[in-house]
C-alpha atoms as a PDB file:
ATOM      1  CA  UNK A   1      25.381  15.585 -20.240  1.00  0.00           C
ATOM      2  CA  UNK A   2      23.806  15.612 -23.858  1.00  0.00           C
ATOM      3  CA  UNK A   3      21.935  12.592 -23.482  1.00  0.00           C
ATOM      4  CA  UNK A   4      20.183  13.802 -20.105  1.00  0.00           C
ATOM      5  CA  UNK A   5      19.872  16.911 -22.238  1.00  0.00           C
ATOM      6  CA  UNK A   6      17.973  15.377 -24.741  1.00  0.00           C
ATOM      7  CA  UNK A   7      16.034  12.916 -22.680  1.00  0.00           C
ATOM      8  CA  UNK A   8      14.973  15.575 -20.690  1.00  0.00           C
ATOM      9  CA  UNK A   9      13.970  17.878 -23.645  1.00  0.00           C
ATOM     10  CA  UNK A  10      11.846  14.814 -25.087  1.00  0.00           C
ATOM     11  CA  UNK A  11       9.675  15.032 -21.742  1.00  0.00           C
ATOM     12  CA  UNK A  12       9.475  18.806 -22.223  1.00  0.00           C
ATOM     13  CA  UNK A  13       5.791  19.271 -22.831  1.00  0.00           C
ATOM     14  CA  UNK A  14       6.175  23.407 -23.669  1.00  0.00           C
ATOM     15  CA  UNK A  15       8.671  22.502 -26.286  1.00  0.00           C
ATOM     16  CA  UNK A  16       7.124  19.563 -27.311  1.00  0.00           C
ATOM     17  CA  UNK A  17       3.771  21.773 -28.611  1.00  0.00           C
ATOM     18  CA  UNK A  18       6.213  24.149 -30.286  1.00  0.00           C
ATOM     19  CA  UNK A  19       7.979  22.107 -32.123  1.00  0.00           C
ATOM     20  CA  UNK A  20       4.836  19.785 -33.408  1.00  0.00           C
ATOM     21  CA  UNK A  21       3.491  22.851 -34.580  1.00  0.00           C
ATOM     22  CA  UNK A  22       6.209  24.767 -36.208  1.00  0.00           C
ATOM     23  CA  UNK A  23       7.101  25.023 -39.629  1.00  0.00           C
ATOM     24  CA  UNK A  24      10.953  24.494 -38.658  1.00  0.00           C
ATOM     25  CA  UNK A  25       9.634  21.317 -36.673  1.00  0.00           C
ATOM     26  CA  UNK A  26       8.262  19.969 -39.072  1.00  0.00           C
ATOM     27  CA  UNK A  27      10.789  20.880 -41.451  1.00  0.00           C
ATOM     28  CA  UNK A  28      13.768  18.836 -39.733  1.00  0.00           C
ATOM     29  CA  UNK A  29      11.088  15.942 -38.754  1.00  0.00           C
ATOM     30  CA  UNK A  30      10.791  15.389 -42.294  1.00  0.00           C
ATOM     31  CA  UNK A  31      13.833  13.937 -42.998  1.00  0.00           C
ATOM     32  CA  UNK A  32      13.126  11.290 -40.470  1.00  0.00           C
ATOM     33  CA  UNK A  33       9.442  11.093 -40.234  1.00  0.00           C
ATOM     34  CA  UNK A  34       7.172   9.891 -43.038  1.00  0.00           C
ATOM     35  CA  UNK A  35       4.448  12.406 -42.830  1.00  0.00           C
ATOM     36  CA  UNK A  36       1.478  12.712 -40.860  1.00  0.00           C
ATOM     37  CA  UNK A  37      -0.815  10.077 -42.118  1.00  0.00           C
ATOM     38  CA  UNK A  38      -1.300   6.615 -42.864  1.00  0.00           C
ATOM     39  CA  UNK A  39      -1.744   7.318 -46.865  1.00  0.00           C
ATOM     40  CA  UNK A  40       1.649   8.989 -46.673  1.00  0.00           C
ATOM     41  CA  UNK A  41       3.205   6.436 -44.808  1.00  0.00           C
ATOM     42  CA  UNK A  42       2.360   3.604 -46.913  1.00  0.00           C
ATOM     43  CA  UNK A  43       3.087   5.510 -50.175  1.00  0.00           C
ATOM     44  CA  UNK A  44       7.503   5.738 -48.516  1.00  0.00           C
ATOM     45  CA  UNK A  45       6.688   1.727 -47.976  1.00  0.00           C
ATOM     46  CA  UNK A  46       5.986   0.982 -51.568  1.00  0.00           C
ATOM     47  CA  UNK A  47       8.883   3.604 -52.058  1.00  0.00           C
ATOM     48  CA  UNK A  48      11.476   1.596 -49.578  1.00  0.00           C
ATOM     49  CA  UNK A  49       9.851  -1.684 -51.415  1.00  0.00           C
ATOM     50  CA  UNK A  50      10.562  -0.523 -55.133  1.00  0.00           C
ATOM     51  CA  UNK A  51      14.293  -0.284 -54.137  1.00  0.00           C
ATOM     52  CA  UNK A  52      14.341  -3.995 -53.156  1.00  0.00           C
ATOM     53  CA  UNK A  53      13.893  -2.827 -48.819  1.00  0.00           C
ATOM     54  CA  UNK A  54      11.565  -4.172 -46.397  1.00  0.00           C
ATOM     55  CA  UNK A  55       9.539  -1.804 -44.121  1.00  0.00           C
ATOM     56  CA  UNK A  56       8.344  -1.264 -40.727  1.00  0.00           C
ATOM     57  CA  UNK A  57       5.269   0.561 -40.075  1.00  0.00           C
ATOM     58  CA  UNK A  58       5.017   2.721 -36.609  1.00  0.00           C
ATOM     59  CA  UNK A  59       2.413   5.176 -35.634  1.00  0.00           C
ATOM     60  CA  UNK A  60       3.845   7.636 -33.515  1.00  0.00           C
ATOM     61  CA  UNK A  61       2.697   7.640 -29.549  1.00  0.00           C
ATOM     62  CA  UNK A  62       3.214   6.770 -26.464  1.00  0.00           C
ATOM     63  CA  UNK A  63       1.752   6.608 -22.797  1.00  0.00           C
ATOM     64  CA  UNK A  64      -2.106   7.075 -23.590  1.00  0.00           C
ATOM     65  CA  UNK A  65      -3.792   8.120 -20.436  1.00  0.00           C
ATOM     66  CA  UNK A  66      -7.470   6.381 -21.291  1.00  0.00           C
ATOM     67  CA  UNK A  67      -9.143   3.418 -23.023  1.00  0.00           C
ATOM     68  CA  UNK A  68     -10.540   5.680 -25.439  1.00  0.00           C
ATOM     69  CA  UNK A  69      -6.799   6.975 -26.463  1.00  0.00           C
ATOM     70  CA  UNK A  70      -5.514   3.129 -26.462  1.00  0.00           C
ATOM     71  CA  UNK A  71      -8.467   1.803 -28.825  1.00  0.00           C
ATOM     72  CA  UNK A  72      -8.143   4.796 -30.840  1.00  0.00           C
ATOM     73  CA  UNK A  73      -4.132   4.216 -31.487  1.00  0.00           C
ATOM     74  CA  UNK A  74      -4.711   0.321 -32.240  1.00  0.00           C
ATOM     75  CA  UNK A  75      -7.570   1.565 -34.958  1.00  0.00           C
ATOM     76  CA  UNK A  76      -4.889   3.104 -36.879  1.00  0.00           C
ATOM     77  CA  UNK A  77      -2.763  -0.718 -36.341  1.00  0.00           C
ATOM     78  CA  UNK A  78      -5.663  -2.396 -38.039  1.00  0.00           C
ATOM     79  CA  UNK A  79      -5.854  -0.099 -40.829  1.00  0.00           C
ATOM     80  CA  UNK A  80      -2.182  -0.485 -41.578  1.00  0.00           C
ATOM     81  CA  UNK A  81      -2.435  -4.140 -41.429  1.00  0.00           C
ATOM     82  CA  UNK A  82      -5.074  -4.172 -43.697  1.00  0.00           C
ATOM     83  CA  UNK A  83      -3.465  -1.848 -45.575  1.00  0.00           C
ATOM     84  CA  UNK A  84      -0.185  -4.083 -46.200  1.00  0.00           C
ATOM     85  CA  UNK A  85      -2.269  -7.087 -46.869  1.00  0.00           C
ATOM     86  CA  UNK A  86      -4.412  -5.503 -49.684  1.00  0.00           C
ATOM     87  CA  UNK A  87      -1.446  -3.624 -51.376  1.00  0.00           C
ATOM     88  CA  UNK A  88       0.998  -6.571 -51.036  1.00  0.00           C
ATOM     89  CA  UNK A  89       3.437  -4.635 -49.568  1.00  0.00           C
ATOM     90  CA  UNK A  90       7.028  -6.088 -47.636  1.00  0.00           C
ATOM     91  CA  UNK A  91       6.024  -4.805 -44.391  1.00  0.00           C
ATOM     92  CA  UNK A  92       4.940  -5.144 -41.072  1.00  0.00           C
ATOM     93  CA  UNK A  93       4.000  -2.763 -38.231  1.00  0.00           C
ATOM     94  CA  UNK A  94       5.755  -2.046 -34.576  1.00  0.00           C
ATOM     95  CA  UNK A  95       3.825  -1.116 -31.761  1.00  0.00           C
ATOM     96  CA  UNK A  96       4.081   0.187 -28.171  1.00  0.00           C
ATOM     97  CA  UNK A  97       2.916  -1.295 -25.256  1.00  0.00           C
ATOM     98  CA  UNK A  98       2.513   2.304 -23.869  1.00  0.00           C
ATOM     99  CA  UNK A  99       0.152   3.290 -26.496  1.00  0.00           C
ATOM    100  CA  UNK A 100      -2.013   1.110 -26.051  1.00  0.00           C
ATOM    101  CA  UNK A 101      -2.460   1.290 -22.280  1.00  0.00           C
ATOM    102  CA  UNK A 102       0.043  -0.698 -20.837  1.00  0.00           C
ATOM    103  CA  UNK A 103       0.796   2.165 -17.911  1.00  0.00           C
ATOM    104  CA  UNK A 104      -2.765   1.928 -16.340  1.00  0.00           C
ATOM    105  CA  UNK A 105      -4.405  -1.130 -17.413  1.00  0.00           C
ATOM    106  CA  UNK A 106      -1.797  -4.239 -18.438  1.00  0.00           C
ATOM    107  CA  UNK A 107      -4.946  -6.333 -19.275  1.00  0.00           C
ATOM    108  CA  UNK A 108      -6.283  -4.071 -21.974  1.00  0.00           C
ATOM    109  CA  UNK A 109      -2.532  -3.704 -23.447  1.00  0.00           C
ATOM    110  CA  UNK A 110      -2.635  -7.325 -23.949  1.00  0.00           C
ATOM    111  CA  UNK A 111      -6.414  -7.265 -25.167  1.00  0.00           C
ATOM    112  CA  UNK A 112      -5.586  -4.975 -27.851  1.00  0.00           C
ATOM    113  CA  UNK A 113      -2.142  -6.380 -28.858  1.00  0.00           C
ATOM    114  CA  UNK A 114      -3.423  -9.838 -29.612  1.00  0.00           C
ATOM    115  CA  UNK A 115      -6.146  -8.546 -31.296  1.00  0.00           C
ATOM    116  CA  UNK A 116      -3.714  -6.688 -34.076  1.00  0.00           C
ATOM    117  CA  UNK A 117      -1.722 -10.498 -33.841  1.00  0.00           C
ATOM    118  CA  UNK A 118      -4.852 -12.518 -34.386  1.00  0.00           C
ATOM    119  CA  UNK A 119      -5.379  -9.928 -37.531  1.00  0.00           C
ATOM    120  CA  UNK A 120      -1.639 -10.265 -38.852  1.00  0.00           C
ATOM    121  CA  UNK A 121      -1.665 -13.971 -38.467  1.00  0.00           C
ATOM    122  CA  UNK A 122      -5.233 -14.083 -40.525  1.00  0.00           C
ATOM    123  CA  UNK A 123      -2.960 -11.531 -43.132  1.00  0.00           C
ATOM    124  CA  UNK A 124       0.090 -13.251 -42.847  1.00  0.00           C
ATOM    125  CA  UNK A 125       2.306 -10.666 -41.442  1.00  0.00           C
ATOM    126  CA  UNK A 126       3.733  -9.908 -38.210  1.00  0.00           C
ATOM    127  CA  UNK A 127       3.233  -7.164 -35.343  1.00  0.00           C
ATOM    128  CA  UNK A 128       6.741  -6.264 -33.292  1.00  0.00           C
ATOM    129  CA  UNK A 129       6.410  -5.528 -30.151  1.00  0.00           C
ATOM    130  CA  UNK A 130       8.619  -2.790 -29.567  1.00  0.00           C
ATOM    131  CA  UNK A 131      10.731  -1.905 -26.381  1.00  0.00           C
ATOM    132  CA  UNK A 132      10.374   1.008 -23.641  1.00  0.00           C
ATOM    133  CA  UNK A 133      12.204   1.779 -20.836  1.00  0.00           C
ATOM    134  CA  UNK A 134      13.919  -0.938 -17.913  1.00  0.00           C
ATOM    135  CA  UNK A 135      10.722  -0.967 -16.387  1.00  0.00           C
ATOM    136  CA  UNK A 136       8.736  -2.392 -19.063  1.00  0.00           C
ATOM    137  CA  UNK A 137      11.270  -4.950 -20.357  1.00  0.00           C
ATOM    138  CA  UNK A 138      10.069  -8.151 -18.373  1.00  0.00           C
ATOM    139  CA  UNK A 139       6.251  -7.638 -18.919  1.00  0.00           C
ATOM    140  CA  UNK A 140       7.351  -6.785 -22.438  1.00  0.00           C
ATOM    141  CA  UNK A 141       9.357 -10.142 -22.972  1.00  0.00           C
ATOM    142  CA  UNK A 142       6.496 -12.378 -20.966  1.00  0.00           C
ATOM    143  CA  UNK A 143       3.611 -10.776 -23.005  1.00  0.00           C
ATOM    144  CA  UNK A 144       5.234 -11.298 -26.538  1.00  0.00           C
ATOM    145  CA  UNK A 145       5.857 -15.561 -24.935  1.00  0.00           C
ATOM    146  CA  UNK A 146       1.985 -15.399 -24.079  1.00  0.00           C
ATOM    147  CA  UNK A 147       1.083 -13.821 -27.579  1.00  0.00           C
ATOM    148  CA  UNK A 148       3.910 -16.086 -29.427  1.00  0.00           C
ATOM    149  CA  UNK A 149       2.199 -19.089 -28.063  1.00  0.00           C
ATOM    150  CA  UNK A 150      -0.736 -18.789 -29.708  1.00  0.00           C
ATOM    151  CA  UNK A 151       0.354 -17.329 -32.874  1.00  0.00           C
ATOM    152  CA  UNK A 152       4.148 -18.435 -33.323  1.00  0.00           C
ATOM    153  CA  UNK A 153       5.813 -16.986 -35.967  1.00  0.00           C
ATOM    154  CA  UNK A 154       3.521 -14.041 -35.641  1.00  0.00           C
ATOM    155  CA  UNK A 155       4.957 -11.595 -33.133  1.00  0.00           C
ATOM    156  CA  UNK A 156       8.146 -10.915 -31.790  1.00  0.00           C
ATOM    157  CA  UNK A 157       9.949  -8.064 -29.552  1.00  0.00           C
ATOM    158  CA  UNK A 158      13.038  -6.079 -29.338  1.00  0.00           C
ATOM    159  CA  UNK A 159      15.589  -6.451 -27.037  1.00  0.00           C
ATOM    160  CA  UNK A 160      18.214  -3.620 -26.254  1.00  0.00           C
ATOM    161  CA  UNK A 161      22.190  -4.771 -26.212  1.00  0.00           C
ATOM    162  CA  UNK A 162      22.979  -2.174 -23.008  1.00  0.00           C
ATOM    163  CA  UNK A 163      20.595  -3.782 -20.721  1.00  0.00           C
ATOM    164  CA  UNK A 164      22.732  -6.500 -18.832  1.00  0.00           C
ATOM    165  CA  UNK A 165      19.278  -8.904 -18.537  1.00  0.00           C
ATOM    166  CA  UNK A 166      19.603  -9.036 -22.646  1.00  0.00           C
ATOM    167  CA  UNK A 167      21.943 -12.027 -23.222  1.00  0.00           C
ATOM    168  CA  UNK A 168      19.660 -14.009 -20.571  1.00  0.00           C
ATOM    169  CA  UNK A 169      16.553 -12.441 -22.813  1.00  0.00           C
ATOM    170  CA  UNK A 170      17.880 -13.480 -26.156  1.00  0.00           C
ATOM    171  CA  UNK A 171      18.615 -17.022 -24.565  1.00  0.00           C
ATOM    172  CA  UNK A 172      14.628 -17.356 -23.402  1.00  0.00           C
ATOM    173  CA  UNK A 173      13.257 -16.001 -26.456  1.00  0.00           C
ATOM    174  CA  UNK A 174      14.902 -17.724 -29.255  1.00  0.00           C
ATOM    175  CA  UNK A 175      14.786 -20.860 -27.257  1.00  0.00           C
ATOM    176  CA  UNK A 176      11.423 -20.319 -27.974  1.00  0.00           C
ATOM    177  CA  UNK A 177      11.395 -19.857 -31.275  1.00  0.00           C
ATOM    178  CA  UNK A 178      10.731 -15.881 -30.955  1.00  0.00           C
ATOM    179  CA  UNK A 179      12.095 -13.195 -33.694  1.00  0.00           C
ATOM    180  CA  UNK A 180      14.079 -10.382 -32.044  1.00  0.00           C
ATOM    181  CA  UNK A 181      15.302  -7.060 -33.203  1.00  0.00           C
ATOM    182  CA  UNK A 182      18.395  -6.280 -31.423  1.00  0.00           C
ATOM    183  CA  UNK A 183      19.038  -2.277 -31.299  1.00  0.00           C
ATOM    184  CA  UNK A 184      21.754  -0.457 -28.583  1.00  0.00           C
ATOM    185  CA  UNK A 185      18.828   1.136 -26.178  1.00  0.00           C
ATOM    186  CA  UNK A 186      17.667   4.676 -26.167  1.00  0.00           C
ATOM    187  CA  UNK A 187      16.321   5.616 -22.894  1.00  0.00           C
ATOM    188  CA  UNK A 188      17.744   6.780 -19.999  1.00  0.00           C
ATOM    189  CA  UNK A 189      19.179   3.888 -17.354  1.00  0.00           C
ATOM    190  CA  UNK A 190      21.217   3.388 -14.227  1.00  0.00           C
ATOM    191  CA  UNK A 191      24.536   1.728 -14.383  1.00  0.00           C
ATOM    192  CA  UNK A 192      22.319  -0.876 -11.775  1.00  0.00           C
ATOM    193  CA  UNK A 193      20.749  -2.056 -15.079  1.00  0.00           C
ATOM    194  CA  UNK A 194      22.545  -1.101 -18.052  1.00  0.00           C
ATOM    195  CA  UNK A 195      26.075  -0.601 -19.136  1.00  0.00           C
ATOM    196  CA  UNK A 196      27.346   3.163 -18.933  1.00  0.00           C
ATOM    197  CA  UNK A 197      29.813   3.226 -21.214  1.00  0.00           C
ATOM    198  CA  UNK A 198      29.300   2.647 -25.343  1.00  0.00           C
ATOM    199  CA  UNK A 199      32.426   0.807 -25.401  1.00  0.00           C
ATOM    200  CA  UNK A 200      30.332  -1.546 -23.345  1.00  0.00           C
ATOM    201  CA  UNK A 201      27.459  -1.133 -25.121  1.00  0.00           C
ATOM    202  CA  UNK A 202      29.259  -2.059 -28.479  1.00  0.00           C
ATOM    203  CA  UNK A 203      30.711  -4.866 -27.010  1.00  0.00           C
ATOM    204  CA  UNK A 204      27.825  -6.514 -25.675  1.00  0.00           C
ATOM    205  CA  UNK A 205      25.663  -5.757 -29.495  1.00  0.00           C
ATOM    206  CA  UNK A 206      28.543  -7.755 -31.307  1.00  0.00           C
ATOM    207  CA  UNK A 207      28.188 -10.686 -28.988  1.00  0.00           C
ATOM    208  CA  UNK A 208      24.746 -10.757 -28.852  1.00  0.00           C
ATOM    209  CA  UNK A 209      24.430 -10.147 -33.050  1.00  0.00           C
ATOM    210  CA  UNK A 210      26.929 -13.179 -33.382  1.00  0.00           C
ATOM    211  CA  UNK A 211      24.685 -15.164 -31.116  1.00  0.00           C
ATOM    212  CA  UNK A 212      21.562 -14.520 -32.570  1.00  0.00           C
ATOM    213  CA  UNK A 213      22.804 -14.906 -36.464  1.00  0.00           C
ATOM    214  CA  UNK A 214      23.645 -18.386 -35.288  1.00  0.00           C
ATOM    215  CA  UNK A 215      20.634 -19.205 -33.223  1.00  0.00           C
ATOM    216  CA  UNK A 216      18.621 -20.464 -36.248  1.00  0.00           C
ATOM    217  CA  UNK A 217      15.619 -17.984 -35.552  1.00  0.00           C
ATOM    218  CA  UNK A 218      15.368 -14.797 -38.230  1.00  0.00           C
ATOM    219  CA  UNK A 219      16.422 -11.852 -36.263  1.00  0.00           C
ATOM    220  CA  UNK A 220      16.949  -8.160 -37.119  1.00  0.00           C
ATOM    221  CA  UNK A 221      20.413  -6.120 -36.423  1.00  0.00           C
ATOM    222  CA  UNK A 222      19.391  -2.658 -36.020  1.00  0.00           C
ATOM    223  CA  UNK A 223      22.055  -0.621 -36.236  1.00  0.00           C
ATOM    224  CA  UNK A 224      23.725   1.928 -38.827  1.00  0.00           C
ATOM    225  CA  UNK A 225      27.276   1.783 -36.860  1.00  0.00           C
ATOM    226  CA  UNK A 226      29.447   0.239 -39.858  1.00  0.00           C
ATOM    227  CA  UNK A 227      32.082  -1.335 -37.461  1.00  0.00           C
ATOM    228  CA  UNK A 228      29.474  -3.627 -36.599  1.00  0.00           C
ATOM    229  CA  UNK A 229      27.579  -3.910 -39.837  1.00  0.00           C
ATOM    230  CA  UNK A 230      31.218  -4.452 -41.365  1.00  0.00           C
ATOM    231  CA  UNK A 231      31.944  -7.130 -38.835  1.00  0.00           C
ATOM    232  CA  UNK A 232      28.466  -9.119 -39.640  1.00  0.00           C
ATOM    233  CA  UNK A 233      29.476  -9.028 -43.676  1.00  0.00           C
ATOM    234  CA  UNK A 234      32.837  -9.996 -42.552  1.00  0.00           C
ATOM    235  CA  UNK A 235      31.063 -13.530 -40.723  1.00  0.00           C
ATOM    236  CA  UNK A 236      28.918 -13.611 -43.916  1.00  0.00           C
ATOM    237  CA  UNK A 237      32.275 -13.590 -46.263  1.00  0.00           C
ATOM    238  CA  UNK A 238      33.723 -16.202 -44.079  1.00  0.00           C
ATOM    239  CA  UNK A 239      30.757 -18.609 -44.372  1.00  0.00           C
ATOM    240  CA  UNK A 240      30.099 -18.397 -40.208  1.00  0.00           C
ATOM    241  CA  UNK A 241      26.866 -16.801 -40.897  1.00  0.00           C
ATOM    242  CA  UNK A 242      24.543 -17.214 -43.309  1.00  0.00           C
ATOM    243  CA  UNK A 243      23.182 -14.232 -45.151  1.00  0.00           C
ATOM    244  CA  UNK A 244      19.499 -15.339 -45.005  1.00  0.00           C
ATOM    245  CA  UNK A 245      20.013 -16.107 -40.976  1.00  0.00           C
ATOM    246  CA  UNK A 246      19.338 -12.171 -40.578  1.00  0.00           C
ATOM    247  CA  UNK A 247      18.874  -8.929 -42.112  1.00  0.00           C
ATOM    248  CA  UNK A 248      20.108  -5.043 -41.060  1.00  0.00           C
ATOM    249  CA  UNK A 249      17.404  -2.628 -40.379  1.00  0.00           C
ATOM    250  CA  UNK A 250      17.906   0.865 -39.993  1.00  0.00           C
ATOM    251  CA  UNK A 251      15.583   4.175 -39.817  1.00  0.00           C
ATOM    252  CA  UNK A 252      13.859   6.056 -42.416  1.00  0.00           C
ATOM    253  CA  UNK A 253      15.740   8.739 -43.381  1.00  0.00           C
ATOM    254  CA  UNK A 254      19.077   7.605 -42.097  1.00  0.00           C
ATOM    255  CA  UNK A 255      22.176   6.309 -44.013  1.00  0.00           C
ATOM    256  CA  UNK A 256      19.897   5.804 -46.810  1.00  0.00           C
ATOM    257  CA  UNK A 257      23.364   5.029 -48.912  1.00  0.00           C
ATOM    258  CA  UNK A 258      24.369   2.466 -46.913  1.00  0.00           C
ATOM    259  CA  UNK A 259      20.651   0.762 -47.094  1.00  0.00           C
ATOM    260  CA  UNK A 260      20.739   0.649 -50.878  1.00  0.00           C
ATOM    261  CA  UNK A 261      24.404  -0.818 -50.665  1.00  0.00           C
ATOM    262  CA  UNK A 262      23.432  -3.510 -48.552  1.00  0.00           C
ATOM    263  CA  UNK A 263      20.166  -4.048 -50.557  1.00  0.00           C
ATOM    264  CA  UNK A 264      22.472  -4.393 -53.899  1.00  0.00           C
ATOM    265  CA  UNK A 265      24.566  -6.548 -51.859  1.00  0.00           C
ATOM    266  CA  UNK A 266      22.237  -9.138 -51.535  1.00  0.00           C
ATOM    267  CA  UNK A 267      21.442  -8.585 -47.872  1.00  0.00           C
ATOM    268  CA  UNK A 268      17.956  -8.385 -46.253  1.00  0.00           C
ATOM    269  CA  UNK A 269      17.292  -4.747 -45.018  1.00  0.00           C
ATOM    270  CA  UNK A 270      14.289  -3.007 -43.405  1.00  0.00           C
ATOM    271  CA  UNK A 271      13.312   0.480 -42.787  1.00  0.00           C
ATOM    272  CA  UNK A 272      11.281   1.137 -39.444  1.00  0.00           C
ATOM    273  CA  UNK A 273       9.569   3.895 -41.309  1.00  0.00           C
ATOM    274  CA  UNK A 274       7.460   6.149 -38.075  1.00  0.00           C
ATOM    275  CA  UNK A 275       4.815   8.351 -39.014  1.00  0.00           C
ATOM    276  CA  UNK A 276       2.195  10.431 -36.968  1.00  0.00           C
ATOM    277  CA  UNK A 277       2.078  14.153 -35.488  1.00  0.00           C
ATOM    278  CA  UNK A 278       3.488  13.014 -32.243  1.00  0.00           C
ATOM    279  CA  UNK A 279       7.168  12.875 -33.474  1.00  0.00           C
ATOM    280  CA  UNK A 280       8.797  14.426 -30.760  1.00  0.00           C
ATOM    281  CA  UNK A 281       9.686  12.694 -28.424  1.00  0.00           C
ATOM    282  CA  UNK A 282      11.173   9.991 -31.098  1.00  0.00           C
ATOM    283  CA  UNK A 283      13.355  12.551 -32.272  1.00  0.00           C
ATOM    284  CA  UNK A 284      14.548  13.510 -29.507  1.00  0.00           C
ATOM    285  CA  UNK A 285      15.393   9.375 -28.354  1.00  0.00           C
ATOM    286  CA  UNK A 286      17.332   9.925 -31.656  1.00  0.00           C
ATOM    287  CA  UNK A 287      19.879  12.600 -30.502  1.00  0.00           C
ATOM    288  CA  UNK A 288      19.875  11.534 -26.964  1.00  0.00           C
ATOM    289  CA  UNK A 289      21.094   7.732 -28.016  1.00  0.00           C
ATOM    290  CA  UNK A 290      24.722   9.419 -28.274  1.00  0.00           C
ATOM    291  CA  UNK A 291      26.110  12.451 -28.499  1.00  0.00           C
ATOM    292  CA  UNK A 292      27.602  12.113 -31.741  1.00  0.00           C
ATOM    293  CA  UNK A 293      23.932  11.515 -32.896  1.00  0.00           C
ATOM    294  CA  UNK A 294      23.696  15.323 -32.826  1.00  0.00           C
ATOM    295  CA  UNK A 295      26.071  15.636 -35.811  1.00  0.00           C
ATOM    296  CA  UNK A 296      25.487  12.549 -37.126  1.00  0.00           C
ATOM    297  CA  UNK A 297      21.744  13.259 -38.019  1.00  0.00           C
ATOM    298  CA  UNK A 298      22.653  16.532 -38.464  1.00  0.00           C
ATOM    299  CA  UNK A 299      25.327  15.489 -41.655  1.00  0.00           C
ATOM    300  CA  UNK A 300      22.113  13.241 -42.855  1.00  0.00           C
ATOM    301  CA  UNK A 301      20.217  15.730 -43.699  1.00  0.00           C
ATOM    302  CA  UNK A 302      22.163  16.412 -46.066  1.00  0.00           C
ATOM    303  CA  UNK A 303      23.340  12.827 -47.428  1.00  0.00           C
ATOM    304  CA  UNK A 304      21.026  10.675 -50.441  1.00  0.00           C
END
């Protein structure tokens, strides 16, 4: 009931305005959102990078309604890739297919997408391509094989563990060669496509982590659940995985203990670090991934 709660509330337009525009809104966004513009956003990068952590770079948005809108969000892609080339910083950027137009015009989505790949292959870097909802997952997975084909090495997606497609997915795209962030999922889905229960859910990341470790293509594990983060350095202890075939990556703002442990550890980490005044509705994905993400973000505003 809390997650259609909270998926619902993210769609809430009324709300939405408020929220964006009150102090208290902005206040608890904080915590989880790097500040409103790209100057702030790459000043926490060099912040996450002084403490030995990697960075992700994502400008808030989603489901433009024009060309104009779509070439305007990429213009803020090209000055972050820019900006990461000429301050040398460990970080890339993650984009979504939505903002850039992929609801009305596919073509253009794919226009603009290569053109911020063609600019982090000429900066060696790398654009992610991230992951919507059910509906967007195949044309999501057969763009970033177009785009991966020109400039391997270059782009990559994510792939969500409670989608039952995903094992078939991670299959395809490493076979390829293709880098993949592995999260849980945080939209709303039937129990035709996705697995209901977190049990499930769990289940199905481990597998799939242990899979991908070994596939010999660098992948990310995003997750801050430390069963599953203890089970990885548990495979990396044992010698079944080796502790450059991966890295954790985790949110800004969010178990930043356990981030620095890892770090001092010796592990990779990155920080998908989101920025922008449209927050919302990525907040509210947060809460609605579980329920117990309402107390768990909740405690973290209050943890180092």
């Amino acid at each position: 009931m809390l997650r259609s709660f909270f998926i619902a509330m993210s769609r809430n337009k009324g709300f939405r305005q408020f929220s964006e525009r009150s102090a208290v809104g902005r206040k608890l966004s904080s915590r989880f959102v790097a500040g409103m513009t790209v100057e702030e956003v790459l000043a926490a990068a060099e912040a996450v990078n002084r403490e030995g952590i990697a960075a992700t770079l994502d400008s808030l948005g989603e489901s433009v309604t024009s060309a104009a809108q779509a070439r305007a969000s990429a213009a803020i892609y090209t000055q972050l890739i820019e900006a990461i080339r000429a301050r040398g910083l460990n970080a890339n950027v993650s984009v979504k297919l939505s903002q850039m137009g992929m609801e009305f015009d596919p073509a253009l989505a794919e226009e603009i997408v290569a053109g911020m790949v063609a600019q982090a292959d000429a900066a060696g870097s790398f654009v992610r391509i991230d992951m919507e909802g059910s509906e967007y997952t195949e044309a999501t997975v057969a763009m970033t094989e177009r785009l991966a084909a020109h400039w391997p090495g270059r782009v990559g997606t994510v792939l969500q563990a409670y989608l039952y497609r995903t094992a078939e997915d991670v299959a395809r795209l490493t076979g390829q060669g293709i880098r993949i962030r592995l999260c849980k999922g945080a939209y709303k889905e039937s129990a035709e496509v996705a697995f209901p229960l977190k049990a499930d859910v769990d289940k199905n990341y481990v597998e799939l982590m242990l899979r991908l470790a070994g596939s010999g293509v660098f992948c990310g594990m995003a997750t801050h659940d430390e069963a599953i983060i203890d089970r990885m350095r548990a495979e990396v202890v044992a010698g079944r995985v080796a502790r450059d075939a991966f890295e954790f990556q985790m949110l800004y703002g969010v178990r930043r203990d356990l981030q620095r442990k890892l770090a001092a550890e010796g592990y990779g980490v990155r920080v998908y670090i989101p920025f922008g005044t449209e927050w919302y509705p990525y907040f509210m994905r947060r809460l609605a991934e579980r329920p117990a993400n309402v107390l768990f973000l909740a405690k973290n505003l209050f943890k180092n």
